[in-house]
C-alpha atoms as a PDB file:
ATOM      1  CA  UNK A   1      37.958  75.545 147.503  1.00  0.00           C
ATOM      2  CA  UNK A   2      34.984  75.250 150.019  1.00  0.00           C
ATOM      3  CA  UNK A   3      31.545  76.742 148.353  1.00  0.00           C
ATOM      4  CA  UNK A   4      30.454  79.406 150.662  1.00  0.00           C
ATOM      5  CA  UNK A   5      26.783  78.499 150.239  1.00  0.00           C
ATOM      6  CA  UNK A   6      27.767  75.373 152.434  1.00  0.00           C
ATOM      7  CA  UNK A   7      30.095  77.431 155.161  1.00  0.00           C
ATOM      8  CA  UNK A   8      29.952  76.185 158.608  1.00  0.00           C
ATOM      9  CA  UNK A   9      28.205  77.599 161.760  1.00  0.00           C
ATOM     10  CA  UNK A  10      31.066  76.200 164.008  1.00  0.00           C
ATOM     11  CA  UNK A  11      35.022  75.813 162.869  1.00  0.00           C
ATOM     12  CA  UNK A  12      36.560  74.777 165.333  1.00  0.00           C
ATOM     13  CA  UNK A  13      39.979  72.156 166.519  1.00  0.00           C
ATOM     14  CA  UNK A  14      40.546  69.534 168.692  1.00  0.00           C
ATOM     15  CA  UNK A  15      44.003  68.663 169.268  1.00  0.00           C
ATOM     16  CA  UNK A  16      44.689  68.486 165.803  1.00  0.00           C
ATOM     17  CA  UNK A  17      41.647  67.452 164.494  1.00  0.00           C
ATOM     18  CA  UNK A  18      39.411  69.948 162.336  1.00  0.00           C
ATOM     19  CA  UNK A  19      35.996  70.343 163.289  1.00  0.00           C
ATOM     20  CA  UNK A  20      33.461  72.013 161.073  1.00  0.00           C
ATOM     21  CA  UNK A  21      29.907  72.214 162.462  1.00  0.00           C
ATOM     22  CA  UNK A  22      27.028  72.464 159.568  1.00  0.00           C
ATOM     23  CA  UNK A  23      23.031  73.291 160.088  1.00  0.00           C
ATOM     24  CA  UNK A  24      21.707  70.050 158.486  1.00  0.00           C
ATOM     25  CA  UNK A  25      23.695  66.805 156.899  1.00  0.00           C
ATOM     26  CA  UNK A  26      22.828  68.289 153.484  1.00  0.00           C
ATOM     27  CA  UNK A  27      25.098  71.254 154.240  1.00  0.00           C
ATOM     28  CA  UNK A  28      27.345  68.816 155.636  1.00  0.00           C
ATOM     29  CA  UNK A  29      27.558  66.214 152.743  1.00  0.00           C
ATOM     30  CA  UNK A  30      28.148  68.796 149.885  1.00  0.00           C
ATOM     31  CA  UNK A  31      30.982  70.918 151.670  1.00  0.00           C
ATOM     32  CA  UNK A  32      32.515  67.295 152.167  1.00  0.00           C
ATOM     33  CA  UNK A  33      32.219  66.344 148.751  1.00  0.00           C
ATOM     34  CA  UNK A  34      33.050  69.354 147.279  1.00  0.00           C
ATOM     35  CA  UNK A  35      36.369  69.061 149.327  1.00  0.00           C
ATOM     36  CA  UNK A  36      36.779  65.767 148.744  1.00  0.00           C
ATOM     37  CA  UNK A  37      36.445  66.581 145.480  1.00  0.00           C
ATOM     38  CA  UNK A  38      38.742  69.417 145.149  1.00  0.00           C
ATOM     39  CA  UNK A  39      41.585  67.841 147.337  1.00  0.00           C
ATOM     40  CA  UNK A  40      41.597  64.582 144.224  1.00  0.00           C
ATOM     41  CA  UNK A  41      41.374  67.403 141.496  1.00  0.00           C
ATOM     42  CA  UNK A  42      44.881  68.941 143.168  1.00  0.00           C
ATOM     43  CA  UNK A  43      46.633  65.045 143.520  1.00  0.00           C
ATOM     44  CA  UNK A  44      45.504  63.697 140.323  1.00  0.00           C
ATOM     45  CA  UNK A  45      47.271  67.043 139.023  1.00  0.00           C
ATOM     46  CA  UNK A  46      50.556  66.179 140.490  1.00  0.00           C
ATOM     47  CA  UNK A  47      50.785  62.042 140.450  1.00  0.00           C
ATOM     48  CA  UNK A  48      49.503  59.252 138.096  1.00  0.00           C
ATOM     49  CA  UNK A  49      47.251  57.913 140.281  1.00  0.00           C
ATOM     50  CA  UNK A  50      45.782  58.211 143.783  1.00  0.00           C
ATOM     51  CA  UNK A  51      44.498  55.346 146.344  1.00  0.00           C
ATOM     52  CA  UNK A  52      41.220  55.862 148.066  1.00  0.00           C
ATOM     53  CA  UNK A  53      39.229  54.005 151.288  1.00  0.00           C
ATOM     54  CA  UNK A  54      35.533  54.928 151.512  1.00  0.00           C
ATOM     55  CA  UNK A  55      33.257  53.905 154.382  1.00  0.00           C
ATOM     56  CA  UNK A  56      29.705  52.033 153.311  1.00  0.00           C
ATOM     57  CA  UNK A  57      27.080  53.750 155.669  1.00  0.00           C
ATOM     58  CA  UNK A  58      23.893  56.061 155.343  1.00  0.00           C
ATOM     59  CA  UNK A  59      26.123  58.888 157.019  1.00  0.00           C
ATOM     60  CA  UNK A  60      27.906  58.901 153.558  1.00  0.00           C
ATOM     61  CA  UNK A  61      24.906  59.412 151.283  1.00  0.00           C
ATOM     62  CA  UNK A  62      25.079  63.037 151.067  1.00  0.00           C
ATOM     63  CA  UNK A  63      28.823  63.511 150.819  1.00  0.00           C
ATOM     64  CA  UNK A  64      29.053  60.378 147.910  1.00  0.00           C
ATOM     65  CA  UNK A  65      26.163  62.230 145.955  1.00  0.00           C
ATOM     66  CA  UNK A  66      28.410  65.120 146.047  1.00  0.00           C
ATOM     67  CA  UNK A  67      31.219  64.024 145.250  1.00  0.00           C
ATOM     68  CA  UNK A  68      30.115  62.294 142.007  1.00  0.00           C
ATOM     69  CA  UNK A  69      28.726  65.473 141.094  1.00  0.00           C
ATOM     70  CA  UNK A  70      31.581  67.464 141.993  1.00  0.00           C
ATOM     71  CA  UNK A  71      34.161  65.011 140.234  1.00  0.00           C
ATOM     72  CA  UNK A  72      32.326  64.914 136.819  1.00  0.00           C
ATOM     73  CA  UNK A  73      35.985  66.215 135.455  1.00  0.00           C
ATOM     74  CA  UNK A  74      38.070  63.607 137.073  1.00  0.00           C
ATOM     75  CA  UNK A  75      39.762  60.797 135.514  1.00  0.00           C
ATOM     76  CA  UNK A  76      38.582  58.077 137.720  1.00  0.00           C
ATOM     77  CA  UNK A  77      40.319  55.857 135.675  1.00  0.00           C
ATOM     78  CA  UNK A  78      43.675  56.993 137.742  1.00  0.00           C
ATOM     79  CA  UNK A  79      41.958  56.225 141.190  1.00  0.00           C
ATOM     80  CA  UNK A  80      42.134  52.626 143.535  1.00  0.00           C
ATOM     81  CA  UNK A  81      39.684  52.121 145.336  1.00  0.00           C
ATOM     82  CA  UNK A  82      39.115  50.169 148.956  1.00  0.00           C
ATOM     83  CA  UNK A  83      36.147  49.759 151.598  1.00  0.00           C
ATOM     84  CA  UNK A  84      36.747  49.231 155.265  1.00  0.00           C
ATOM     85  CA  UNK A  85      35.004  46.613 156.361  1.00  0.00           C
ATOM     86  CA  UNK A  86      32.062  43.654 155.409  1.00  0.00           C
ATOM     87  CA  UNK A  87      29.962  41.704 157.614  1.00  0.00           C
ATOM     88  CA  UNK A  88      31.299  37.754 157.381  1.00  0.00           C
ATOM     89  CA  UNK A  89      28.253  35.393 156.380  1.00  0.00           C
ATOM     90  CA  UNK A  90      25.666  37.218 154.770  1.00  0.00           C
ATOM     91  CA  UNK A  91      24.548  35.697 150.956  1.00  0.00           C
ATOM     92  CA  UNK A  92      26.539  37.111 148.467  1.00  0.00           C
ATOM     93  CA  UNK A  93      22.796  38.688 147.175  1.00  0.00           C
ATOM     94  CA  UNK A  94      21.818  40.817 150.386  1.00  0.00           C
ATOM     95  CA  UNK A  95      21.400  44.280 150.093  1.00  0.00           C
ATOM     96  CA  UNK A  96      23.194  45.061 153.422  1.00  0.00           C
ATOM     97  CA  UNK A  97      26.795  44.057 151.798  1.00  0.00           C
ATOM     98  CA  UNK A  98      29.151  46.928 152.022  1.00  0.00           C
ATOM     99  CA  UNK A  99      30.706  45.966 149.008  1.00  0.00           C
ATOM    100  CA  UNK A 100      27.296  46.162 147.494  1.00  0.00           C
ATOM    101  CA  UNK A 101      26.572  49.841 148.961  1.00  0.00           C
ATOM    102  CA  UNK A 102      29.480  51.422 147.767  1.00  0.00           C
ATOM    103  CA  UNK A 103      29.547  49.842 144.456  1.00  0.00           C
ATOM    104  CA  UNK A 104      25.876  50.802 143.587  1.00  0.00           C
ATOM    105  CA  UNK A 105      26.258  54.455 145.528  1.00  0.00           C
ATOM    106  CA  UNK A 106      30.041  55.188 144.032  1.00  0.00           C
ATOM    107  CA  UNK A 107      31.976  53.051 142.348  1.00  0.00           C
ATOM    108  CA  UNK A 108      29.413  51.606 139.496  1.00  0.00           C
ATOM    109  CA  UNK A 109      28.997  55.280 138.918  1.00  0.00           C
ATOM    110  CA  UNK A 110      32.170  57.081 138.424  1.00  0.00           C
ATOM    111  CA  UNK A 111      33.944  53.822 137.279  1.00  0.00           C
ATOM    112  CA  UNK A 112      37.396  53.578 139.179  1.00  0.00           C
ATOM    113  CA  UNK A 113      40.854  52.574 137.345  1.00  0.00           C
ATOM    114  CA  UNK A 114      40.830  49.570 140.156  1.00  0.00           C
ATOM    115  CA  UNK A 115      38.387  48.276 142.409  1.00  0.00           C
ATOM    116  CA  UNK A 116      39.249  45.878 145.545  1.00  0.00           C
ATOM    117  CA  UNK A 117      35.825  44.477 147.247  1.00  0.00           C
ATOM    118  CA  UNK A 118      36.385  42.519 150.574  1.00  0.00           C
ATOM    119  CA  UNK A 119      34.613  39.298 150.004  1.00  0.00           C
ATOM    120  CA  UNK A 120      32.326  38.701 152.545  1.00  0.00           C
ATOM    121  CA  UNK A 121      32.011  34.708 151.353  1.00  0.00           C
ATOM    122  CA  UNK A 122      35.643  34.113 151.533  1.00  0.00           C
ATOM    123  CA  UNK A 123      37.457  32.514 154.681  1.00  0.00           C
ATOM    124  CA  UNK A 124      37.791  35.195 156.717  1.00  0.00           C
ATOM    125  CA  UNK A 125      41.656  34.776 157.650  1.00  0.00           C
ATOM    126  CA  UNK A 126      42.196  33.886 154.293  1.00  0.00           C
ATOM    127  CA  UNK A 127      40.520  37.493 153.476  1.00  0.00           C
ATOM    128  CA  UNK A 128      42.336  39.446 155.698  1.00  0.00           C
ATOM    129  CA  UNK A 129      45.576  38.352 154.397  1.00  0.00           C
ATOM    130  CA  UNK A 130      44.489  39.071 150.917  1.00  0.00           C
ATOM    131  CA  UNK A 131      42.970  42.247 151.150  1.00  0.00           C
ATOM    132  CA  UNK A 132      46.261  43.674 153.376  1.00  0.00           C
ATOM    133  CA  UNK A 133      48.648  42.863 150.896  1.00  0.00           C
ATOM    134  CA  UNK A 134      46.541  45.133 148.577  1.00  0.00           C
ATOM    135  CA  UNK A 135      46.467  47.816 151.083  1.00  0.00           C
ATOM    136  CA  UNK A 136      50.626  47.326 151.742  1.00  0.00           C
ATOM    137  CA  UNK A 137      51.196  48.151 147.913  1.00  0.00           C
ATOM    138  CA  UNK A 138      51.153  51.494 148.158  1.00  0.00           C
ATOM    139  CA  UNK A 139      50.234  54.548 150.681  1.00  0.00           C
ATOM    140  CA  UNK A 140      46.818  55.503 150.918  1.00  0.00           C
ATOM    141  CA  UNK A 141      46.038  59.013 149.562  1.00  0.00           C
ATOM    142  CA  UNK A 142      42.401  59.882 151.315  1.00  0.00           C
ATOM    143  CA  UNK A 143      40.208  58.118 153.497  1.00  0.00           C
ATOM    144  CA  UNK A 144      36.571  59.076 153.943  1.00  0.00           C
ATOM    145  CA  UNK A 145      34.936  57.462 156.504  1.00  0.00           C
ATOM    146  CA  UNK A 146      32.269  57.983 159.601  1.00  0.00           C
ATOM    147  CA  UNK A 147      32.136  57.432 163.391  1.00  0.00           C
ATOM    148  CA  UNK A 148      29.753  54.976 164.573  1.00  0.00           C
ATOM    149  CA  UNK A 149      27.658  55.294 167.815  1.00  0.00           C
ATOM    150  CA  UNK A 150      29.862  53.958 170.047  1.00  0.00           C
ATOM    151  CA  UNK A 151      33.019  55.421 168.525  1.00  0.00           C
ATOM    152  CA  UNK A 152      34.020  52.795 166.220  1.00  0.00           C
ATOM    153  CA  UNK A 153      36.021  53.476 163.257  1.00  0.00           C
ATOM    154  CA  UNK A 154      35.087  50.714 160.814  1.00  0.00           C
ATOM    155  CA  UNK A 155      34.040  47.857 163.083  1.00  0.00           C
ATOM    156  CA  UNK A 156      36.567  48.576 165.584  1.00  0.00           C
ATOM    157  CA  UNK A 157      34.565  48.899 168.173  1.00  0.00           C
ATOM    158  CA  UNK A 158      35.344  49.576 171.820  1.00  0.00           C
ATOM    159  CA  UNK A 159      36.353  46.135 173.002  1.00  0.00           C
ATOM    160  CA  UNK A 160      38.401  45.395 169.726  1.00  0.00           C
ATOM    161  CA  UNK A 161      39.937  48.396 168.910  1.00  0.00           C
ATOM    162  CA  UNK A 162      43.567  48.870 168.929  1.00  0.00           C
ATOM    163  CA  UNK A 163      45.230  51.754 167.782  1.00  0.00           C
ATOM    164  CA  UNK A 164      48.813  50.287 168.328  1.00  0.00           C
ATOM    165  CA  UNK A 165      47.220  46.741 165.964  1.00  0.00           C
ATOM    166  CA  UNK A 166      49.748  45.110 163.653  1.00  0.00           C
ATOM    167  CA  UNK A 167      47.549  43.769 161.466  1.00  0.00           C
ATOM    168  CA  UNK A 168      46.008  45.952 158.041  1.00  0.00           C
ATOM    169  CA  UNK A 169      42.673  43.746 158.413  1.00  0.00           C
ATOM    170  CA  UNK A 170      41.001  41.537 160.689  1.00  0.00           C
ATOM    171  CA  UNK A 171      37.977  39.662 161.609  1.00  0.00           C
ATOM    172  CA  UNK A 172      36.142  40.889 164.882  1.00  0.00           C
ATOM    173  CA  UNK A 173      33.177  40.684 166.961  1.00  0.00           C
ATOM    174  CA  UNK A 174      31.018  43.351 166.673  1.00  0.00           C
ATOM    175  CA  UNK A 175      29.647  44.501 169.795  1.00  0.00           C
ATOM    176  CA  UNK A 176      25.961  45.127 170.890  1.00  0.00           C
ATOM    177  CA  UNK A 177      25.984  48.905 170.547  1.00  0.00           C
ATOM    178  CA  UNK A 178      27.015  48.439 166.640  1.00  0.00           C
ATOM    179  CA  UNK A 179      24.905  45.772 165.948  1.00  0.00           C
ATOM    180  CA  UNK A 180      21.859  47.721 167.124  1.00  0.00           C
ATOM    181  CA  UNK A 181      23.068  51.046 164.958  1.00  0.00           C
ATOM    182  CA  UNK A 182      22.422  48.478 162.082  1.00  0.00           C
ATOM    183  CA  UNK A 183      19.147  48.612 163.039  1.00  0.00           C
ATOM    184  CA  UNK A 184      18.696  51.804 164.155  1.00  0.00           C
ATOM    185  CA  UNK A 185      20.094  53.113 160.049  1.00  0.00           C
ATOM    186  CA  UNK A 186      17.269  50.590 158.956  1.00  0.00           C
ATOM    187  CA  UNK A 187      19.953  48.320 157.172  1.00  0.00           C
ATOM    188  CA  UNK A 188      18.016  45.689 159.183  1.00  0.00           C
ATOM    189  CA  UNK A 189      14.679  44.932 160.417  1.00  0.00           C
ATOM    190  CA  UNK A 190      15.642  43.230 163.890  1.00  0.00           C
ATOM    191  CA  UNK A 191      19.022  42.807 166.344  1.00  0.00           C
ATOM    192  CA  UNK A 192      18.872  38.914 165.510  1.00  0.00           C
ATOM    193  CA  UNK A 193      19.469  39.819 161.758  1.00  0.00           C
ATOM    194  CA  UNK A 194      22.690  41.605 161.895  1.00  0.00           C
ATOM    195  CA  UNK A 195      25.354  39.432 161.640  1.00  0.00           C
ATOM    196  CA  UNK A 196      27.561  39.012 164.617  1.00  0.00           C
ATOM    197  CA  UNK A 197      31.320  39.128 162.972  1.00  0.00           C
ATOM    198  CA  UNK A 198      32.489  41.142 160.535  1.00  0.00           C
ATOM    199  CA  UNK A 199      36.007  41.794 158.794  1.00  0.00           C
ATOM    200  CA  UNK A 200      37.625  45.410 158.945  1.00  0.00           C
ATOM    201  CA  UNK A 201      40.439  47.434 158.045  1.00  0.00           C
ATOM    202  CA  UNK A 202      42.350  48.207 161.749  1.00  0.00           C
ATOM    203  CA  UNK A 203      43.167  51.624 163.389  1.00  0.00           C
ATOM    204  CA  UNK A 204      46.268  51.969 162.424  1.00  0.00           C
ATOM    205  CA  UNK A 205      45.067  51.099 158.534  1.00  0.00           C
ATOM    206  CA  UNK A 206      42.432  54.169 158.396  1.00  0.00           C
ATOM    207  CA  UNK A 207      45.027  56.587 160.428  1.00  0.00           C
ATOM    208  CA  UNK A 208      47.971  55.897 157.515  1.00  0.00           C
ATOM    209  CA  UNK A 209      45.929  57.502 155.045  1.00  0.00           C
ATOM    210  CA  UNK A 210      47.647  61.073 154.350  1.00  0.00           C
ATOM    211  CA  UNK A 211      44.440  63.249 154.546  1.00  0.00           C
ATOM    212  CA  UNK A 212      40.855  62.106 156.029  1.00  0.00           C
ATOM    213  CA  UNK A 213      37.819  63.120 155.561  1.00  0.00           C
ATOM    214  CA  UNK A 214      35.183  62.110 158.230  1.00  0.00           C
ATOM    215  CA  UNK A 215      31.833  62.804 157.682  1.00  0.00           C
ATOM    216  CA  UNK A 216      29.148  62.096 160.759  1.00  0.00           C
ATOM    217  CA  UNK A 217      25.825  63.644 160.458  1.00  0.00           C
ATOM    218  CA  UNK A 218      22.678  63.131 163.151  1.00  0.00           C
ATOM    219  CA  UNK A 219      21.600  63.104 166.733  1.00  0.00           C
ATOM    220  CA  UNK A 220      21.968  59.283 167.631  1.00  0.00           C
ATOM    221  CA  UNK A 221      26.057  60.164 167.246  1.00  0.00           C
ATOM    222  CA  UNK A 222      25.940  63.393 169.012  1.00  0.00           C
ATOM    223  CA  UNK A 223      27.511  61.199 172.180  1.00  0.00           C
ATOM    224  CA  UNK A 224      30.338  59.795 170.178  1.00  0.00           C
ATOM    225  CA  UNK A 225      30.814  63.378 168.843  1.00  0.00           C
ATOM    226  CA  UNK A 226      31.500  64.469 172.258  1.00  0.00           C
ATOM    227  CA  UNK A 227      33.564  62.272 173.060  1.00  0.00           C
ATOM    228  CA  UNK A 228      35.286  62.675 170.013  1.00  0.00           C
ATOM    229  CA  UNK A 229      36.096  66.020 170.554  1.00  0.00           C
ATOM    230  CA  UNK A 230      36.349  66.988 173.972  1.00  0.00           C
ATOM    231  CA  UNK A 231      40.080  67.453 175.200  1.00  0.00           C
ATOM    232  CA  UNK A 232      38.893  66.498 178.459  1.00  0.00           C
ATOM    233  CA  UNK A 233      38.001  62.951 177.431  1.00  0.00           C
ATOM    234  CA  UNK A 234      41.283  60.570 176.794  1.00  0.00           C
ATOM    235  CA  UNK A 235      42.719  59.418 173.323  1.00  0.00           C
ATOM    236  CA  UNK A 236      41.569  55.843 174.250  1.00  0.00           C
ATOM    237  CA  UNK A 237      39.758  52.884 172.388  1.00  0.00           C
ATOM    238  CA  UNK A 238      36.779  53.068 174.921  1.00  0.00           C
ATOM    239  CA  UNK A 239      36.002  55.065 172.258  1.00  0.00           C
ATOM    240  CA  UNK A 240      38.084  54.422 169.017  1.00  0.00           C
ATOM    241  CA  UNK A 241      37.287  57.622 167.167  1.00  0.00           C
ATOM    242  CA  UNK A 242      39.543  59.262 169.610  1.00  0.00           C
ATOM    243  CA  UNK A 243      41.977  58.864 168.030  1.00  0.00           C
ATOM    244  CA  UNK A 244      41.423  61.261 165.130  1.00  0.00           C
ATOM    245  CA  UNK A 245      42.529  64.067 167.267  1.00  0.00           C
ATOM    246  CA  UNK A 246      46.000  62.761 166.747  1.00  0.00           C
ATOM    247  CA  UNK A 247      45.776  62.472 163.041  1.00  0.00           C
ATOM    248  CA  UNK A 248      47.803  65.352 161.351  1.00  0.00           C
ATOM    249  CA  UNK A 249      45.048  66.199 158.012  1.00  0.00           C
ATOM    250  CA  UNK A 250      41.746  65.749 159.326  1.00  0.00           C
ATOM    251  CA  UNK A 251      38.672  67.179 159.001  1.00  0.00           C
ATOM    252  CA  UNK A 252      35.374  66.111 161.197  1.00  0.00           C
ATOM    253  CA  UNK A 253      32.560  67.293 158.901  1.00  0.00           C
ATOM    254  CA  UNK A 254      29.405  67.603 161.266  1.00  0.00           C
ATOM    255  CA  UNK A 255      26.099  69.028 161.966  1.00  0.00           C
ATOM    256  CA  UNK A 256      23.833  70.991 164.852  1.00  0.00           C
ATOM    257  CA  UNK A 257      21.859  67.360 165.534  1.00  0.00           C
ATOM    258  CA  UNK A 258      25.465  65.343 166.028  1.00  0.00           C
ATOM    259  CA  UNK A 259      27.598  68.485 167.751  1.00  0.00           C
ATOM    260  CA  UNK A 260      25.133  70.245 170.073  1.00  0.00           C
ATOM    261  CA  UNK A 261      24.147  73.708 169.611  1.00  0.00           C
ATOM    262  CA  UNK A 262      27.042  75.199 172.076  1.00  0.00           C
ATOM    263  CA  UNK A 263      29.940  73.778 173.226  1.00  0.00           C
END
C-alpha cells in the first residue's frame, strides 16, 4: 500500500493513464518504489517467478534506491530481469553503458534469479534478434521506465517510433533532442560524445508489460509531460509517450518541476 508520508499533491487520469503529481522527485521516487515494491511482494505471492524491464536513466535513481530498500524481503532469486535499450559502439568499459547503470544501481545489489544485458559490442542485428527471443519467452510482469524530453520511450524517439512496430528490438538513430538530454543528465561532457545509434526495446515491447510504472521527475520534461497528458494533444509518435494513455495499468509518477503547478 502507498505510504502516506509520500501522498501526492495532484491524482489525477488521462485517458486511462494514472497521474500522480509529487512536491519533489524524492517524494516521487519512494512512493514509486514502495509501489513497485508492494505490487512484486503480491505476484511473487501468487506465481514462481515474475519478469521485469527497468529503464537505465538518472530519473530512476530515487525510485531504484527505494525499491531495494523496500524489497529487502523479496526473493529476487524468482525475478528476470531486462533493460530497454544500449547505445551501439561505446567500449565495453564506459561508464555511460546502460547495462552498466542498472547493474551497479539494481541488479548487483538485490541479485536477480536471471539477468539478460543487451550487449552493446555485439552486431547490432545480430543483438536484436537475440535479445527478442528472450523477451518472446514469456509475458512481461512490470515495466518501470521514464519519458525522455522529447517523448521517447526507450530510444524511440519521434522520428522512429512506432507504436504499431513488429519487431521486440531494434537498432535506431537517435535524434538530436535525445542526444543532447545525454548531455543535459551529465552522462556526457559534449553532443559529439554521445553516440549516434543505439539498440532498444520497441513500443509495442514496453506497452505488453501487464502493469507499468513510469517514473519522470524535473523541469527539462515538464513539455513532454504535457504532452503526455493533455487529452487535447493526439495519441501520436510525434511524441511516443503518448501512448501510455492507452495502456490499461499505468501509473505516471511525477513532480511540481515536470507537471506544472495547475493544470
Amino acid at each position: 500500500m502507498p505510504n502516506d508520508k509520500f501522498a501526492p499533491v495532484i491524482t489525477t487520469k488521462a485517458d486511462q493513464l494514472n497521474v500522480q503529481v509529487y512536491p519533489n522527485r524524492s517524494a516521487l521516487g519512494s512512493a514509486a518504489g514502495l509501489e513497485a515494491a508492494a505490487y512484486m511482494r503480491a505476484l511473487l505471492d501468487t506465481k514462481p517467478g515474475i519478469r521485469m524491464i527497468f529503464a537505465a536513466a538518472p530519473s530512476q535513481n530515487e525510485f531504484l534506491e527505494t525499491l531495494i530498500e523496500a524489497s529487502g524481503d523479496l526473493d529476487w532469486s524468482r525475478v528476470t530481469v531486462f533493460h530497454m535499450d544500449e547505445y551501439i559502439g561505446l567500449p565495453q568499459d564506459a561508464p555511460q553503458l546502460f547495462s552498466r547503470y542498472v547493474s551497479e544501481r539494481l541488479f548487483d545489489r538485490v541479485k536477480p534469479g536471471t539477468i539478460h544485458l543487451i550487449d552493446s559490442g555485439a552486431e547490432p542485428e545480430a543483438e536484436c534478434t537475440r535479445y527478442s527471443r528472450l523477451l518472446a519467452e514469456a509475458p512481461i510482469d512490470i515495466v518501470c521506465l521514464g519519458i525522455g524530453e522529447n517523448g521517447h520511450l526507450a530510444f524511440n524517439d519521434p522520428p522512429v517510433a512506432d507504436f504499431n512496430d513488429a519487431a521486440l528490438v531494434k537498432s535506431v538513430e537517435l535524434d538530436q533532442v535525445c542526444r543532447q538530454q545525454q548531455v543535459n543528465d551529465g552522462c556526457f561532457a559534449t553532443l559529439a560524445e554521445v553516440p549516434t545509434h543505439a539498440v532498444t526495446l520497441t513500443i509495442p515491447a514496453l506497452m505488453s508489460g501487464a502493469r507499468l510504472f513510469c517514473m519522470v521527475p524535473g523541469v527539462r520534461k515538464r513539455e513532454a509531460v504535457r504532452h503526455t497528458v493533455d487529452l487535447e494533444q493526439p495519441v501520436s509518435v510525434s511524441c511516443p509517450s503518448t501512448i501510455l494513455r492507452q495502456h490499461p495499468a499505468c501509473t505516471l509518477y511525477t513532480d511540481v518541476d515536470a507537471y506544472g503547478e495547475t493544470r
